[in-house]
C-alpha atoms as a PDB file:
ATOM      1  CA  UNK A   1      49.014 179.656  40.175  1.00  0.00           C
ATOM      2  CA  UNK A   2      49.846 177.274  37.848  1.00  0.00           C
ATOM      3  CA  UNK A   3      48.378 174.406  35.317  1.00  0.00           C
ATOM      4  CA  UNK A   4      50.271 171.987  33.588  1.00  0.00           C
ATOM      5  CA  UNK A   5      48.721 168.555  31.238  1.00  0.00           C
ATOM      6  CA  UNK A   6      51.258 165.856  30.540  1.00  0.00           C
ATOM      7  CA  UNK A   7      49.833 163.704  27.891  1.00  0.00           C
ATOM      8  CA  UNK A   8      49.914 160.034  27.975  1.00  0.00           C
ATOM      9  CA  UNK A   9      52.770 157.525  26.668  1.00  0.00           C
ATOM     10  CA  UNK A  10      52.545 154.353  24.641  1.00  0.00           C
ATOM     11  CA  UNK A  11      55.628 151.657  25.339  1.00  0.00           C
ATOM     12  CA  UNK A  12      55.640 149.080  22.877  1.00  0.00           C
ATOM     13  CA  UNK A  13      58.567 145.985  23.406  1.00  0.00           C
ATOM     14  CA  UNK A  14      59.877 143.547  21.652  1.00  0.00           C
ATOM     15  CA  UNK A  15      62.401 141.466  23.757  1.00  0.00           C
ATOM     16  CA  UNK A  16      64.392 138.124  23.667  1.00  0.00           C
ATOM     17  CA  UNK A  17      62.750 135.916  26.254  1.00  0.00           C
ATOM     18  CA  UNK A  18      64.406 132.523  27.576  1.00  0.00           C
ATOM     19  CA  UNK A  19      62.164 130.133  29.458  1.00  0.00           C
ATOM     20  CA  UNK A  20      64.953 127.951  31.824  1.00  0.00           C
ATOM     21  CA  UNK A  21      63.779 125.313  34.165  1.00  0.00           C
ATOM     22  CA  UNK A  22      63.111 121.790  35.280  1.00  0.00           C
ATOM     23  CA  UNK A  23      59.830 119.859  34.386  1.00  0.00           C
ATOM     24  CA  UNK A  24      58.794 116.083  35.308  1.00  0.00           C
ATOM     25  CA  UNK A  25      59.648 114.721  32.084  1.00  0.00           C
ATOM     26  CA  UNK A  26      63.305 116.222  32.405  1.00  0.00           C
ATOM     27  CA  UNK A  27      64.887 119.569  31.021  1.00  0.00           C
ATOM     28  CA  UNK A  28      62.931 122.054  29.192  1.00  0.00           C
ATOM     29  CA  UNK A  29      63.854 125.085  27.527  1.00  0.00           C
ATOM     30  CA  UNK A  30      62.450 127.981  25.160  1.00  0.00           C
ATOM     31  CA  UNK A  31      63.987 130.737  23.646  1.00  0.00           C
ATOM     32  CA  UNK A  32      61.879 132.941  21.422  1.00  0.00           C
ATOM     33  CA  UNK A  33      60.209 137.050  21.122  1.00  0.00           C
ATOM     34  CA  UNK A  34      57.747 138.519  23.387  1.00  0.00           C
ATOM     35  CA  UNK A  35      55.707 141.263  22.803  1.00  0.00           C
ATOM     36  CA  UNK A  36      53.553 143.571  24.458  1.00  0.00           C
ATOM     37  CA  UNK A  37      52.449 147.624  24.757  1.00  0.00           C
ATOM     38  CA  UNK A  38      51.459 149.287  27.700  1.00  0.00           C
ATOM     39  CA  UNK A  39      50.051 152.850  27.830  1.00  0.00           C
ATOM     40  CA  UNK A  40      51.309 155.492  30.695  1.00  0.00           C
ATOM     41  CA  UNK A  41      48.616 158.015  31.738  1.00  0.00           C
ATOM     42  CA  UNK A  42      48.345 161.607  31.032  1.00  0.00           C
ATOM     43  CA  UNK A  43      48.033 163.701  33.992  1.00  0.00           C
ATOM     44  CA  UNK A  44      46.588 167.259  35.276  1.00  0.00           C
ATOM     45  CA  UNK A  45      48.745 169.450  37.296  1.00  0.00           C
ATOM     46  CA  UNK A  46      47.347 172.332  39.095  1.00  0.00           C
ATOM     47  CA  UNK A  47      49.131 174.681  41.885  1.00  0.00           C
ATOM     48  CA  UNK A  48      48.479 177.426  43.605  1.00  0.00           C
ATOM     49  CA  UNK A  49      50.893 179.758  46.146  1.00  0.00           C
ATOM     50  CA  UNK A  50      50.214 182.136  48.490  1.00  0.00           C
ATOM     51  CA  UNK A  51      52.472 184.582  50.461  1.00  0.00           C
ATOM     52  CA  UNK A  52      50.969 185.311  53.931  1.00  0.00           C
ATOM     53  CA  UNK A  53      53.765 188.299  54.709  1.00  0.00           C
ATOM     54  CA  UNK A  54      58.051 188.105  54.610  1.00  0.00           C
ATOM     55  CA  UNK A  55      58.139 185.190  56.549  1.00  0.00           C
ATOM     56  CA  UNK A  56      55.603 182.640  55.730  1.00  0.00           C
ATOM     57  CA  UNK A  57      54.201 181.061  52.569  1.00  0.00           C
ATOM     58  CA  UNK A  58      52.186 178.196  51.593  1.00  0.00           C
ATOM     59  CA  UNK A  59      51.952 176.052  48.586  1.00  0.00           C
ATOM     60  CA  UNK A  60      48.625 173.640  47.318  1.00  0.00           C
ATOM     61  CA  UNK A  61      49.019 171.087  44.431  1.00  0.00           C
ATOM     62  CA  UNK A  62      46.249 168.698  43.362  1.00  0.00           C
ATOM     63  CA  UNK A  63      47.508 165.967  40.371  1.00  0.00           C
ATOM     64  CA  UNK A  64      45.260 164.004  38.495  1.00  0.00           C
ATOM     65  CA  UNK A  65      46.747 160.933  36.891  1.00  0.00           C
ATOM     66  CA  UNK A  66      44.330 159.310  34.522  1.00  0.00           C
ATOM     67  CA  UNK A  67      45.669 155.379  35.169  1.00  0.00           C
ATOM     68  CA  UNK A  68      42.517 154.288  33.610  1.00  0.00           C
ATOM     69  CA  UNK A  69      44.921 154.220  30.601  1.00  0.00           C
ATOM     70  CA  UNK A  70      46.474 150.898  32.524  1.00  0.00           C
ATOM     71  CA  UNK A  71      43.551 148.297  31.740  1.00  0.00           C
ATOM     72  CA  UNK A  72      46.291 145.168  31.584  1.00  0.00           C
ATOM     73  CA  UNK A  73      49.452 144.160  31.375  1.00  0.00           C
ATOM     74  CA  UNK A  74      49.887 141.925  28.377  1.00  0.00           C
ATOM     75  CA  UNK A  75      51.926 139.974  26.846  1.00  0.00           C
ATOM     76  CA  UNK A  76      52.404 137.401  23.590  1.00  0.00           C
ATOM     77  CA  UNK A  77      55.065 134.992  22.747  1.00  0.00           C
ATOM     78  CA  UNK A  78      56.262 134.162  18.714  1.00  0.00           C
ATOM     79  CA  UNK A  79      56.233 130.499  20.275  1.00  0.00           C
ATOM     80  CA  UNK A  80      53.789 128.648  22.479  1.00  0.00           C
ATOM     81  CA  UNK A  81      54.990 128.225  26.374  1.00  0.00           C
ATOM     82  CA  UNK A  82      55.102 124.186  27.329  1.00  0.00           C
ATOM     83  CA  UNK A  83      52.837 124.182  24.308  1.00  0.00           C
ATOM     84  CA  UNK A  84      50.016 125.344  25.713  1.00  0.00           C
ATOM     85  CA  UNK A  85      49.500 129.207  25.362  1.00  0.00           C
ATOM     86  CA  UNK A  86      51.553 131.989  23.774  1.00  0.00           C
ATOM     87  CA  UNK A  87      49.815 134.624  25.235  1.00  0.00           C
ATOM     88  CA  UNK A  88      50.171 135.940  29.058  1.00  0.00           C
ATOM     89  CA  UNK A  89      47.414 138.288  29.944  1.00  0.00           C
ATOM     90  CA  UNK A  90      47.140 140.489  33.210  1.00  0.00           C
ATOM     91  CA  UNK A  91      43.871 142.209  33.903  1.00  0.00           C
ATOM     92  CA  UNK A  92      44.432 145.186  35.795  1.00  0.00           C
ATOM     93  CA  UNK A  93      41.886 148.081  35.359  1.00  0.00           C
ATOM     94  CA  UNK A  94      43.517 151.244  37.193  1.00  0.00           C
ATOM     95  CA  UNK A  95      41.315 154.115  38.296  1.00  0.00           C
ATOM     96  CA  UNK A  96      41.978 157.573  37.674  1.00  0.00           C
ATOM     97  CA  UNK A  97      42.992 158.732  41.317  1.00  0.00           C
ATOM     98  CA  UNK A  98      44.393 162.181  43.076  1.00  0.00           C
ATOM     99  CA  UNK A  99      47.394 163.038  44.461  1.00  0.00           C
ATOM    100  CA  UNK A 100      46.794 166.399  47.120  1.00  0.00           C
ATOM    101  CA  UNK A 101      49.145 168.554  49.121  1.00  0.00           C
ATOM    102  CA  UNK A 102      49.887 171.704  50.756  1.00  0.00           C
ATOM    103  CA  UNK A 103      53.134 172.785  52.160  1.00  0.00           C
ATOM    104  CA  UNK A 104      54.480 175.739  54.033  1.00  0.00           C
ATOM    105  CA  UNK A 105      57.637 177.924  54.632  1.00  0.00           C
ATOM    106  CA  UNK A 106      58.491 179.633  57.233  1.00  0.00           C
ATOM    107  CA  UNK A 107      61.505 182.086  57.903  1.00  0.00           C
ATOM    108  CA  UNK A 108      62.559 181.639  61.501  1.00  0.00           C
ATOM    109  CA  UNK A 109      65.696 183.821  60.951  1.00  0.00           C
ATOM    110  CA  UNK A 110      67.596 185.400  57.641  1.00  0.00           C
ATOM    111  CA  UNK A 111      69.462 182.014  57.598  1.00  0.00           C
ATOM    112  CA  UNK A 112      66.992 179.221  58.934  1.00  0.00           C
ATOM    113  CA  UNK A 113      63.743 178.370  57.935  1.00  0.00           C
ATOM    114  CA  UNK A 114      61.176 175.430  59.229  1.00  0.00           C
ATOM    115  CA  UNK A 115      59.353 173.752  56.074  1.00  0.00           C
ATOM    116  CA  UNK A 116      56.371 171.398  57.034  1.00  0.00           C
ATOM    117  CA  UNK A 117      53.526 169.419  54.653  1.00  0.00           C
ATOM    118  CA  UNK A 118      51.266 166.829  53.888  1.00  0.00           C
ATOM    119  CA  UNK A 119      50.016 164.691  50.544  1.00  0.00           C
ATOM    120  CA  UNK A 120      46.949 162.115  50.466  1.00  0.00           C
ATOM    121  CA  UNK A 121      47.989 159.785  47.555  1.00  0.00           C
ATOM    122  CA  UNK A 122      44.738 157.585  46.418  1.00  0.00           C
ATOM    123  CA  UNK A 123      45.762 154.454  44.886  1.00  0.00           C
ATOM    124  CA  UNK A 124      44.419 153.440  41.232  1.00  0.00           C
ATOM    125  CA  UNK A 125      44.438 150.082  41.927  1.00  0.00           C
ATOM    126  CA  UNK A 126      41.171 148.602  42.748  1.00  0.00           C
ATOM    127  CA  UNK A 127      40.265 145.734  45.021  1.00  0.00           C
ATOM    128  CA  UNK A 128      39.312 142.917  42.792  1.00  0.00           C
ATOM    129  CA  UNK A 129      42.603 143.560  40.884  1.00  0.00           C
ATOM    130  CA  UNK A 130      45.141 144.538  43.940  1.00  0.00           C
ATOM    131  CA  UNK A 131      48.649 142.569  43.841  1.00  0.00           C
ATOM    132  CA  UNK A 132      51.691 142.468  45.191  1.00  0.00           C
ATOM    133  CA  UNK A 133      53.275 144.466  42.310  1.00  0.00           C
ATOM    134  CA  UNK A 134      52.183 147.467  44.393  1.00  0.00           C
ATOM    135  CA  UNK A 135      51.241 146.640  47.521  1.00  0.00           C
ATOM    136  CA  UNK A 136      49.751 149.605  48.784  1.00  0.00           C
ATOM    137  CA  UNK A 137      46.763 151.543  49.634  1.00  0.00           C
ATOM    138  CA  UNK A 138      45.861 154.668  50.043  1.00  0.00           C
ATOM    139  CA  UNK A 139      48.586 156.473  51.001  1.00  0.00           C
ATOM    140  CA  UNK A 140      49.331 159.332  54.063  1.00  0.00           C
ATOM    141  CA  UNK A 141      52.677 161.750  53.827  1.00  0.00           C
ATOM    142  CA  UNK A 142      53.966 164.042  56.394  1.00  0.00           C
ATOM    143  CA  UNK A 143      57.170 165.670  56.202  1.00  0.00           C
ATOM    144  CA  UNK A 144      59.179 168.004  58.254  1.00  0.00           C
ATOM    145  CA  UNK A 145      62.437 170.110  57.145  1.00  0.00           C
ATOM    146  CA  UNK A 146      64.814 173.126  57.732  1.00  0.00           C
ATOM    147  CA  UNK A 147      66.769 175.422  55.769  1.00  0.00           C
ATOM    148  CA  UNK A 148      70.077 177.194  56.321  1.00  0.00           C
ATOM    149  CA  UNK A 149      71.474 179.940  54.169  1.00  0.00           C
ATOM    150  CA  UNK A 150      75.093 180.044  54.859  1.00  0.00           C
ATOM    151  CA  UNK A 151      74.964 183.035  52.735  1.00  0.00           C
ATOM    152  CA  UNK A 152      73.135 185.261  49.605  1.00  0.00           C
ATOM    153  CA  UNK A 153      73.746 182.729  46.795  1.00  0.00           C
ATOM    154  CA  UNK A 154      73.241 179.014  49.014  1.00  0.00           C
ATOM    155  CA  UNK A 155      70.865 177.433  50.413  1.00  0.00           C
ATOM    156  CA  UNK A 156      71.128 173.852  52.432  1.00  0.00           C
ATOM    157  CA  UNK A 157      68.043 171.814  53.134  1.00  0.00           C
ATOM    158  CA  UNK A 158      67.331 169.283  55.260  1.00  0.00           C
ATOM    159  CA  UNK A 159      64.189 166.846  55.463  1.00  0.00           C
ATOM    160  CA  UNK A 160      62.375 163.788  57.135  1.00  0.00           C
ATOM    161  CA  UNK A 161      59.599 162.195  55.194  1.00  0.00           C
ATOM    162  CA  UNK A 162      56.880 159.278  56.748  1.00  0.00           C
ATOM    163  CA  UNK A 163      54.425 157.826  54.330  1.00  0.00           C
ATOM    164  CA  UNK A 164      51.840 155.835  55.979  1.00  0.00           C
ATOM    165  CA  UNK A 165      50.220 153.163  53.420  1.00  0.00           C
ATOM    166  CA  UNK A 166      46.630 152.132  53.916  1.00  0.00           C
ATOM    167  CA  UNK A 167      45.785 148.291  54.908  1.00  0.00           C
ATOM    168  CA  UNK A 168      44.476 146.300  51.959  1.00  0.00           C
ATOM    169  CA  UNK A 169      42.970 142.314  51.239  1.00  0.00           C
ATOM    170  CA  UNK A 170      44.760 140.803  48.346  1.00  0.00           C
ATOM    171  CA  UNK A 171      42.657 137.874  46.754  1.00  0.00           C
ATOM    172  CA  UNK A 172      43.820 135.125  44.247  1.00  0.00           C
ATOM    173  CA  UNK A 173      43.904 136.407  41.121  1.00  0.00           C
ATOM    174  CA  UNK A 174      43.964 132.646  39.398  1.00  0.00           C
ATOM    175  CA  UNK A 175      41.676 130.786  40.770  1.00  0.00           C
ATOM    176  CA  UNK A 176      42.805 130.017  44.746  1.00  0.00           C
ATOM    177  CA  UNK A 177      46.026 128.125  42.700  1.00  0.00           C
ATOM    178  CA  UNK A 178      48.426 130.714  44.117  1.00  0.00           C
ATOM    179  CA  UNK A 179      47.194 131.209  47.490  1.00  0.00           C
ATOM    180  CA  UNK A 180      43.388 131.782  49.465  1.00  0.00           C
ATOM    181  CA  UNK A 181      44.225 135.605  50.580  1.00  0.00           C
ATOM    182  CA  UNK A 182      46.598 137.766  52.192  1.00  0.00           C
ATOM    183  CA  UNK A 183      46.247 141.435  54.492  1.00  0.00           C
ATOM    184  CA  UNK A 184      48.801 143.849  54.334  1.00  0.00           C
ATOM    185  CA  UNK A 185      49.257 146.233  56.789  1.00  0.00           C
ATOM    186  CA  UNK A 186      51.460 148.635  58.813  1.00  0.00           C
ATOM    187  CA  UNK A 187      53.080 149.671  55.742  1.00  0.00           C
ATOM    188  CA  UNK A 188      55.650 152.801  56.726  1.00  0.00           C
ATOM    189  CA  UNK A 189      58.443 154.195  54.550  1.00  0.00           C
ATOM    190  CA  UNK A 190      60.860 156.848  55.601  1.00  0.00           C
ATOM    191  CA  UNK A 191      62.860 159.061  53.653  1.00  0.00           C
ATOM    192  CA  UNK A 192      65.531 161.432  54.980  1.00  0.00           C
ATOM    193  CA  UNK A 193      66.851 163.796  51.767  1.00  0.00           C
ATOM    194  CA  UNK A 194      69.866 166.166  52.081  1.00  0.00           C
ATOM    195  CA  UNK A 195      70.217 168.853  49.426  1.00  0.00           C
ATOM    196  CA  UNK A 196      72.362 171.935  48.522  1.00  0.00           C
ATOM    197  CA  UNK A 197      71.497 174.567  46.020  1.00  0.00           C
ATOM    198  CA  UNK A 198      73.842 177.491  44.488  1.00  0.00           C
ATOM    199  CA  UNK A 199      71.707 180.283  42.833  1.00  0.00           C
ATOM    200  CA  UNK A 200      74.234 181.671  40.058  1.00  0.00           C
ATOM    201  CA  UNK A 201      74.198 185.467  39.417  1.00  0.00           C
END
């Protein structure tokens, strides 16, 4: 068993920032300093691992990442922008979510082994402030793998990965200017990862 805290991260910028484009009254352009901090949650890490017998063992993690910490995304300019506002501010109000798997191992032979698991991953993001900077919901993994150990001191793995993202309504966020409202759905990603590890004596 294990437990493990990460603490949480403050970014603070301070950037060039051009503003390039065409308005009705011709050309317009803007160079001058943005600013903005955002804090990264801390997290809580907690596993625990279990050896049925020779052949078979299983693994259970639970994280809790504390994205409260991510309230808005904000930003302020040394100079107004088309003289109207120097400041561009992005609600966004995360909720602390979980993140919960279990895996197992199983030895088939000396040299193969079959490696299966599963994570529910609940998204921080909630409904009134969902965008399409992460356009996800809850999220569903399954994955299925194999080892081969050509030998004492190698080990090659092998595995397929399907994440299955819940369906979510997106609503304007500034005032029905951008668009009325938008359903995503079906969302499926799939990862295939190939690795090789040398144990060195």
């Amino acid at each position: 068993a294990a437990i493990v805290y990460r603490s949480r991260i403050k970014h603070t910028m301070d950037a060039d920032a051009t503003f390039d484009g065409s308005l009705a009254i011709g050309p317009y352009k803007l160079e001058t300093q943005a600013h903005g901090t955002v804090t990264l949650p801390d997290s809580l890490s907690i596993g625990i691992g279990h050896k049925f017998n020779d052949r078979t063992r299983m693994e259970i993690n639970a994280v809790w990442t504390n994205w409260s910490t991510y309230n808005a995304l904000n930003l302020s300019f040394d100079d107004p922008i088309l003289g109207k506002t120097s400041e561009s501010n992005s609600p966004k109000d995360w909720e602390a979510a979980w993140r919960i798997g279990i895996g197992i191992e199983h030895k088939l032979s000396k040299k193969w082994s079959i490696l299966g698991g599963y994570v529910f991953d609940q998204s921080p993001v909630p409904d009134q402030y969902m965008d399409f900077t992460v356009p996800t919901g809850d999220r569903h993994r399954g994955s299925l793998g194999f080892k081969y150990r050509p030998n004492e001191t190698s080990e090659l793995s092998f595995a397929y990965t399907a994440i299955w993202a819940g369906n979510r309504d997106v609503q304007s966020h500034i005032g029905g200017l951008d668009y009325p409202s938008a359903y995503i759905h079906d969302g499926l990603t799939q990862v295939v990862s190939l690795g090789y590890t040398v144990k060195l004596k």
